[in-house]
C-alpha atoms as a PDB file:
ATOM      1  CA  UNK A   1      43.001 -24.799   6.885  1.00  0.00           C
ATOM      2  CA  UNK A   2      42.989 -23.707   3.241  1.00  0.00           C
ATOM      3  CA  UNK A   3      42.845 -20.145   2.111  1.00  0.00           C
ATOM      4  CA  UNK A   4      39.559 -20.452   0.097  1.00  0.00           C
ATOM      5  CA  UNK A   5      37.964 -22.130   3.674  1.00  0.00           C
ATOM      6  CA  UNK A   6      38.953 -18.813   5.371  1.00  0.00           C
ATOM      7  CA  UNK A   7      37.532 -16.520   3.151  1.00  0.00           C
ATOM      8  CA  UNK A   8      34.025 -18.330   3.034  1.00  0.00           C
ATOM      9  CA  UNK A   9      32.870 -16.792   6.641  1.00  0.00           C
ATOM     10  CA  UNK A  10      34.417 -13.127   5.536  1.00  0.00           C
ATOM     11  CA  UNK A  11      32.310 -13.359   2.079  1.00  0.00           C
ATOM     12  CA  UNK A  12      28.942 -14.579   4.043  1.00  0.00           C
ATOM     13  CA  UNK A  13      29.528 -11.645   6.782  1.00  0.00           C
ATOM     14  CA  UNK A  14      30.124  -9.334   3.824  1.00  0.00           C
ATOM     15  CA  UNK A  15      26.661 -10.825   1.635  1.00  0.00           C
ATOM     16  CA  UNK A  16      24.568 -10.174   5.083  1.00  0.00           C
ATOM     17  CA  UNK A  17      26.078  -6.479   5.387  1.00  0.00           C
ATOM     18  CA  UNK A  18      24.640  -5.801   1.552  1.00  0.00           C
ATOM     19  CA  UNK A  19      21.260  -7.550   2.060  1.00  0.00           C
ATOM     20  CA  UNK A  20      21.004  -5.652   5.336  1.00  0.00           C
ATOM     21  CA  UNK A  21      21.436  -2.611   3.477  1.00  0.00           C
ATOM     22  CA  UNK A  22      19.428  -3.156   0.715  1.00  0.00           C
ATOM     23  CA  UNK A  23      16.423  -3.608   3.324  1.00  0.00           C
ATOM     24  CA  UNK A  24      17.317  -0.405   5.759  1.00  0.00           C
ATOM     25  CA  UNK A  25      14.284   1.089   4.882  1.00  0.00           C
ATOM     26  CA  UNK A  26      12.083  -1.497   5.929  1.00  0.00           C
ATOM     27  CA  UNK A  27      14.457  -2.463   9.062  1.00  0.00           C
ATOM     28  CA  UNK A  28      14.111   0.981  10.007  1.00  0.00           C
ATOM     29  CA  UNK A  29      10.327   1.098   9.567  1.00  0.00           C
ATOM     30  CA  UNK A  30       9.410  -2.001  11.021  1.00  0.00           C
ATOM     31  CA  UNK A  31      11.325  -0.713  14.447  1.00  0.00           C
ATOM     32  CA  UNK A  32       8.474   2.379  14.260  1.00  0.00           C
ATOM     33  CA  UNK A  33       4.721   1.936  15.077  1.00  0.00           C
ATOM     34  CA  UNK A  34       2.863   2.495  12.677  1.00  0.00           C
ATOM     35  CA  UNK A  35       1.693   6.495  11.405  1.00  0.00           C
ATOM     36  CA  UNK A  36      -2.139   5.831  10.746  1.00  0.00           C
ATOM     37  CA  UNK A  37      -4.861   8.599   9.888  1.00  0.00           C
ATOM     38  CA  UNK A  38      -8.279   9.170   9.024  1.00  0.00           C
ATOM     39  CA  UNK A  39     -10.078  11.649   6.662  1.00  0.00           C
ATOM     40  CA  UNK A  40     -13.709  12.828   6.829  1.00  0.00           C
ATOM     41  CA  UNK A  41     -14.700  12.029   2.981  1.00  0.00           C
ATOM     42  CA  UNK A  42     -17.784  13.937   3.332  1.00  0.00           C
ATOM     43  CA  UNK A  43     -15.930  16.945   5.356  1.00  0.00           C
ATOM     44  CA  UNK A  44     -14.066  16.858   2.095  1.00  0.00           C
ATOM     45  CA  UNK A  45     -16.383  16.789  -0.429  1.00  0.00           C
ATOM     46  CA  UNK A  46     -18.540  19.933   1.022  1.00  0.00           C
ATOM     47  CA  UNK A  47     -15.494  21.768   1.657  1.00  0.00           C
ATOM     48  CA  UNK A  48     -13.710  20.894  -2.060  1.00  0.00           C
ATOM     49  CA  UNK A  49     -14.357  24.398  -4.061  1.00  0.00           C
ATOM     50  CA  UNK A  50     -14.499  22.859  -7.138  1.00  0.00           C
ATOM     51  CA  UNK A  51     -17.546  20.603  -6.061  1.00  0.00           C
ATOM     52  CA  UNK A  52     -19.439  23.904  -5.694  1.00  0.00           C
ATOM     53  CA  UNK A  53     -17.754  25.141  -9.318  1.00  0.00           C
ATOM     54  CA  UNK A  54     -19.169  21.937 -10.571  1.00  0.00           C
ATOM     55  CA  UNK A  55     -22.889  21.848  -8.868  1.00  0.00           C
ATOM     56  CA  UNK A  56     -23.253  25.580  -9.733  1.00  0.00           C
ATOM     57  CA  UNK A  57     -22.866  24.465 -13.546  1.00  0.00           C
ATOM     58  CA  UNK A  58     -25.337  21.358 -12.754  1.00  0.00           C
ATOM     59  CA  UNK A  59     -27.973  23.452 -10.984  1.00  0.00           C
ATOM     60  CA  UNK A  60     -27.859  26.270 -13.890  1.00  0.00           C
ATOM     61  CA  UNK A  61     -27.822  23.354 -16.554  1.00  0.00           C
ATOM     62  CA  UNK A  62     -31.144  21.984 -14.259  1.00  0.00           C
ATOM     63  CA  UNK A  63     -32.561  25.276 -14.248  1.00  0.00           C
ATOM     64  CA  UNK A  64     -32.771  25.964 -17.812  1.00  0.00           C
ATOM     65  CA  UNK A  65     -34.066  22.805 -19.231  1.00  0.00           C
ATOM     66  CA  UNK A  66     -36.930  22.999 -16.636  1.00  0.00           C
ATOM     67  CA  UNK A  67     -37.366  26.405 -17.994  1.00  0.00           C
ATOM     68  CA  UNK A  68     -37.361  24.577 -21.472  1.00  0.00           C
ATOM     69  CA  UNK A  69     -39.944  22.280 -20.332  1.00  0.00           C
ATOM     70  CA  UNK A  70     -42.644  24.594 -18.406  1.00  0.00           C
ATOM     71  CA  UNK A  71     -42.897  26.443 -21.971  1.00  0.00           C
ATOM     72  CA  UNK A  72     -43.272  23.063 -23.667  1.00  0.00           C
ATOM     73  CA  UNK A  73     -45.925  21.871 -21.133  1.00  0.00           C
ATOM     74  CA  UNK A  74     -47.711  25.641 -21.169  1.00  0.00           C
ATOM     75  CA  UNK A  75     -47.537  25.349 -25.456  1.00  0.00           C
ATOM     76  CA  UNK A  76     -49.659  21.959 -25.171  1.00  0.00           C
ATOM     77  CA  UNK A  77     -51.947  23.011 -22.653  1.00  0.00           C
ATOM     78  CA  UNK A  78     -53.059  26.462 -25.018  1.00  0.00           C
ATOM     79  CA  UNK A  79     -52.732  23.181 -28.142  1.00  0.00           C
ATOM     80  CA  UNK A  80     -55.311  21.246 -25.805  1.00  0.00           C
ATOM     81  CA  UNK A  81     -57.460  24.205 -25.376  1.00  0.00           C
ATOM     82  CA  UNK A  82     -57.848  24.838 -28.977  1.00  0.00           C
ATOM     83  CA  UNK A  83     -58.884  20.953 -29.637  1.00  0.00           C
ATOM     84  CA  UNK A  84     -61.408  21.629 -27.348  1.00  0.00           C
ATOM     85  CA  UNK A  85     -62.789  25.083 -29.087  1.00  0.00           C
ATOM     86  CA  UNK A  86     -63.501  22.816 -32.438  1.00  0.00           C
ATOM     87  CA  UNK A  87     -65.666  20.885 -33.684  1.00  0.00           C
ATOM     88  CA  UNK A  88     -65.748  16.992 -32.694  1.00  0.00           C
ATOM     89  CA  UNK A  89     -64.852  14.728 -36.329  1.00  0.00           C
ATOM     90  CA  UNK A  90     -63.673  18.440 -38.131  1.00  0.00           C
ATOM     91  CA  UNK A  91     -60.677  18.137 -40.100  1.00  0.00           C
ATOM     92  CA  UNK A  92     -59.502  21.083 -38.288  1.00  0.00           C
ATOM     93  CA  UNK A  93     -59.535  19.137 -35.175  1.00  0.00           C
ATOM     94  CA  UNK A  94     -58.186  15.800 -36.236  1.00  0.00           C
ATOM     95  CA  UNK A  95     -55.104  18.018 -37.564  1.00  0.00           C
ATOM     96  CA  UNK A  96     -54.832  19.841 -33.981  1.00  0.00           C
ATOM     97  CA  UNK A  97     -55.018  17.019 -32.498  1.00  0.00           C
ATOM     98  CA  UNK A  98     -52.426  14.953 -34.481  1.00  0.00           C
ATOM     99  CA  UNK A  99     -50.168  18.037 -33.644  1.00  0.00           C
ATOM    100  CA  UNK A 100     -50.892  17.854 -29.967  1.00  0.00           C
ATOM    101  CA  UNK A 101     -50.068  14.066 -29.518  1.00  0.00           C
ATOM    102  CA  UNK A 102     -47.181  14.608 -31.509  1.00  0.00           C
ATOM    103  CA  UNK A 103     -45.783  17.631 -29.033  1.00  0.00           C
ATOM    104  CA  UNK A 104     -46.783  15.471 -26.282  1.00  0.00           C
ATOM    105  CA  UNK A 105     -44.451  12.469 -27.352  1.00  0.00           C
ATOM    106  CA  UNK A 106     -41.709  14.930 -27.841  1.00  0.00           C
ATOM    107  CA  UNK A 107     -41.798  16.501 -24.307  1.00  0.00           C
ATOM    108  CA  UNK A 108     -41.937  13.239 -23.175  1.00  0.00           C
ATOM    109  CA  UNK A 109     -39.174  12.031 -24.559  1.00  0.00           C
ATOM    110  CA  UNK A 110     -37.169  15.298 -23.950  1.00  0.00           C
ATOM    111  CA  UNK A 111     -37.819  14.989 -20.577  1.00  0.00           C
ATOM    112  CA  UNK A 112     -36.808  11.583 -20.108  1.00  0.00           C
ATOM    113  CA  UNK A 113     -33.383  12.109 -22.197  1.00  0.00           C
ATOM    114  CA  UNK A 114     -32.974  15.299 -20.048  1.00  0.00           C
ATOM    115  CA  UNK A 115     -33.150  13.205 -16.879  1.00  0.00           C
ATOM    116  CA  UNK A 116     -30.936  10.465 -17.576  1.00  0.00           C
ATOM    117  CA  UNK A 117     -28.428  13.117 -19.137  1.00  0.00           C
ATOM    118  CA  UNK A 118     -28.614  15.721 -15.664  1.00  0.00           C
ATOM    119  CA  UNK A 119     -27.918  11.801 -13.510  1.00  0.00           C
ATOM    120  CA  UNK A 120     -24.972  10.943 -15.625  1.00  0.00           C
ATOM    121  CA  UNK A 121     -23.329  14.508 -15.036  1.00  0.00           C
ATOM    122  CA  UNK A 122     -24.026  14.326 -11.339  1.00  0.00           C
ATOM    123  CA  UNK A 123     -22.362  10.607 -11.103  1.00  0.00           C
ATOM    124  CA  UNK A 124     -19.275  12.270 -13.351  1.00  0.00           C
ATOM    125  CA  UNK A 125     -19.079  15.054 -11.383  1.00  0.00           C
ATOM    126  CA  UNK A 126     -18.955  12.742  -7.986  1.00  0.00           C
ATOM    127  CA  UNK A 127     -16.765   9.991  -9.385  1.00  0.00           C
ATOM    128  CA  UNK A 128     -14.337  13.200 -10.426  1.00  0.00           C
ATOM    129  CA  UNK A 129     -14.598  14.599  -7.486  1.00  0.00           C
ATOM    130  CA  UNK A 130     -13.679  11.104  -5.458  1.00  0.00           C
ATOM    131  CA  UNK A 131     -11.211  10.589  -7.380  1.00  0.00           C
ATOM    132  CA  UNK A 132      -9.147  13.845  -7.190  1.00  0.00           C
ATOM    133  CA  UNK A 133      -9.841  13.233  -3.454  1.00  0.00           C
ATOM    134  CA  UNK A 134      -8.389   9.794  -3.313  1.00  0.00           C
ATOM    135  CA  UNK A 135      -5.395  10.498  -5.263  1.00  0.00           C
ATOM    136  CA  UNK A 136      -4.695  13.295  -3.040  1.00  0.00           C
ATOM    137  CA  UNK A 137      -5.108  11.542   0.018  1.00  0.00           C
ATOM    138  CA  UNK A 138      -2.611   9.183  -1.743  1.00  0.00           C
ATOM    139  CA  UNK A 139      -0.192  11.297  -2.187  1.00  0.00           C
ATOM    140  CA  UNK A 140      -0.237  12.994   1.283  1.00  0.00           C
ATOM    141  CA  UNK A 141      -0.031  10.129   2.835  1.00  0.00           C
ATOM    142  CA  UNK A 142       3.157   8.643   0.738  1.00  0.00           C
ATOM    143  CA  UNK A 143       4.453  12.685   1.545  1.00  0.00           C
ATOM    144  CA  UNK A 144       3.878  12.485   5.257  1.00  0.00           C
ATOM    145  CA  UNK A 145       4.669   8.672   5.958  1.00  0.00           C
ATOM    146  CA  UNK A 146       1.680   7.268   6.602  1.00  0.00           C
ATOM    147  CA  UNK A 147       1.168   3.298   6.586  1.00  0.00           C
ATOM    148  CA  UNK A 148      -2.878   3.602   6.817  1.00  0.00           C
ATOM    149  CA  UNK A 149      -5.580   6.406   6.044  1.00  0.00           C
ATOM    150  CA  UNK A 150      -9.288   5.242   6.636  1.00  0.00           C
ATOM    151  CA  UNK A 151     -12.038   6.678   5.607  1.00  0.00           C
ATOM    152  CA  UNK A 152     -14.194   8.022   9.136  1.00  0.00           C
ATOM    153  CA  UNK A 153     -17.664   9.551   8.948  1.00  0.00           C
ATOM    154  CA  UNK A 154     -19.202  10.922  12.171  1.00  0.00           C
ATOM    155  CA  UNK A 155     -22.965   9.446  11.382  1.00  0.00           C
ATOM    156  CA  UNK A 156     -25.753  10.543  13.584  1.00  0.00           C
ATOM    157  CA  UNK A 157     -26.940   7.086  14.470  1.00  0.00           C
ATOM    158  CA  UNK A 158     -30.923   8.054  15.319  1.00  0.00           C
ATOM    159  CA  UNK A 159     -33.005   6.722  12.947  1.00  0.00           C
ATOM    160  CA  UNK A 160     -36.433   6.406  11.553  1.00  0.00           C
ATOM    161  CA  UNK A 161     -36.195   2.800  10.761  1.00  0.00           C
ATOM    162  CA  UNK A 162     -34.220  -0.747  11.444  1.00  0.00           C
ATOM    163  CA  UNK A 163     -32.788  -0.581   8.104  1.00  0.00           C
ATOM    164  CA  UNK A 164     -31.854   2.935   8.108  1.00  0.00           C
ATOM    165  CA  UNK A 165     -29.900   2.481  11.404  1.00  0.00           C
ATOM    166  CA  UNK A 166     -28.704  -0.700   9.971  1.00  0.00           C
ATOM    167  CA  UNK A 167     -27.443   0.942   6.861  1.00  0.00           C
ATOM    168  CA  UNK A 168     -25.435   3.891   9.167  1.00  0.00           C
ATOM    169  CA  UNK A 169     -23.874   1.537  11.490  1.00  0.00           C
ATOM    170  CA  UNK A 170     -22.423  -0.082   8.291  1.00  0.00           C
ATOM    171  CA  UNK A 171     -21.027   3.745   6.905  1.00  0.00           C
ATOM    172  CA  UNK A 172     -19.198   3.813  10.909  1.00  0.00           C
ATOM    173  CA  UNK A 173     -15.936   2.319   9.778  1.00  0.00           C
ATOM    174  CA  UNK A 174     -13.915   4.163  12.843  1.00  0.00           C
ATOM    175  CA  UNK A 175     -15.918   3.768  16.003  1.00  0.00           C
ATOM    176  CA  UNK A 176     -12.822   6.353  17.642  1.00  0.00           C
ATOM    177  CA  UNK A 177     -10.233   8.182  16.826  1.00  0.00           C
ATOM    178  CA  UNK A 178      -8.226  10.825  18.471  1.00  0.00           C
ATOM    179  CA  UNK A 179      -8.103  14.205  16.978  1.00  0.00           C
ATOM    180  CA  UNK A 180      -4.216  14.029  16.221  1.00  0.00           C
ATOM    181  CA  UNK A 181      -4.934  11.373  13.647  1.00  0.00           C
ATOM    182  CA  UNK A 182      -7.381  12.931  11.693  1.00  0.00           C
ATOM    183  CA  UNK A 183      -5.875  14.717   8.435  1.00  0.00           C
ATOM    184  CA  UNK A 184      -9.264  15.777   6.922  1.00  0.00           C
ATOM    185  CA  UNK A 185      -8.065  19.428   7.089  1.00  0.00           C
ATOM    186  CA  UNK A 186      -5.153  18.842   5.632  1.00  0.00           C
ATOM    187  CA  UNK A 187      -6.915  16.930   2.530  1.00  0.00           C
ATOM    188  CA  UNK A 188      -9.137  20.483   2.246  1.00  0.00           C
ATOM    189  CA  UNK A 189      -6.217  22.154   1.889  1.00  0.00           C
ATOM    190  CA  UNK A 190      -4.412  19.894  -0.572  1.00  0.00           C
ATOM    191  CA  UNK A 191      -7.389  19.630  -3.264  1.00  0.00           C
ATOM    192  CA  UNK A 192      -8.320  23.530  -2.824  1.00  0.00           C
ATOM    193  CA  UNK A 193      -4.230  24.116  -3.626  1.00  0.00           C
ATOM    194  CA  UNK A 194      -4.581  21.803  -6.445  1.00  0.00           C
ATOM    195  CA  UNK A 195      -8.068  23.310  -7.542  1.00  0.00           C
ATOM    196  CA  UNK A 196      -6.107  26.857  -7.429  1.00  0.00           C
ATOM    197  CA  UNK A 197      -3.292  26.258 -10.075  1.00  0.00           C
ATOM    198  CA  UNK A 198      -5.876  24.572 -12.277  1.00  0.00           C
ATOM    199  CA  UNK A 199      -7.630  27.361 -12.942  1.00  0.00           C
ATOM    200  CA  UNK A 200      -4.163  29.364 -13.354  1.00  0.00           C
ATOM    201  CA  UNK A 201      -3.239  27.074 -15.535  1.00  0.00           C
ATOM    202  CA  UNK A 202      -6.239  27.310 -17.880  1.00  0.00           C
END
């Protein structure tokens, strides 16, 4: 037998060792079961400072444009009074009256564009919020080996209708699970950390 047929089973033994190495990792974490948790999204959310930072700003942002509005709404209602103190066909009242339709339209429109405005800031401030949650769950999870982290809400199934109880049957993604899989305290902690050296960093 030649020398090059010898060497053929000591090369193949020696390709096998590298692949087998190159893989450890997943050798070694396919002979583990896998590390799943769960987080309580909306345990989260009420618990995540900075959501209360954020709704704070919302609520005082609410607060004075409603405050905006009730003066608007109190100016036309002393306009409409006046209209009514004049004479019908006067100049004076066609005038006051052009002036009232005119503040009308306006509050209308401010209110409507206030609205839409206060909606958008509360759907940025959630999809912020989700987000900073989801990447930290991300990252704790790649931190703490984890192969799976679902999303469990504990729904209170009672209902007032079919559709409502339809609807929270459909939110119960995790019918069970034991307390030493759920990491929703652990996510509190990790965003309120995070929140912390933000603001030391401003």
């Amino acid at each position: 037998m030649s020398s090059r047929i010898r060497r053929r089973p000591l090369r193949w033994l020696l390709g096998l060792g590298l692949l087998l190495t190159g893989f450890g990792g997943e050798i070694r974490a396919a002979d583990r079961p896998p590390k799943i948790g769960v987080v309580n999204i909306t345990k989260v959310f009420d618990s995540y400072k900075k959501k209360r930072v954020l709704e704070e700003d919302l609520r005082m942002t609410r607060e004075q444009k409603t405050r905006v509005i009730r003066e608007r709404d109190k100016e036309i209602k002393r306009l409409a009074d006046e209209v009514r103190m004049l004479e019908l066909g006067s100049e004076e009242r066609k005038k006051r009256e052009a002036e009232l339709e005119k503040k009308q339209v306006e509050l209308q429109s401010f209110t409507q564009v206030t609205t839409a405005n206060l909606a958008t800031q509360k759907r940025e401030i959630t999809e912020k919020l989700y987000t900073e949650i989801a990447d930290a769950v991300t990252d704790y999870g790649r931190q703490n080996g984890f192969d799976l982290i679902i999303k469990w809400e504990n729904v209170e199934i009672k209902s007032a209708s079919l559709d409502e109880l339809l609807y929270k049957i459909n939110q119960r993604t995790v019918l069970f699970a034991a307390g030493s899989v759920d990491i929703t305290d652990a996510i509190v902690k990790t965003v309120n950390s995070r929140y912390s050296k933000e603001i030391i960093e401003k």
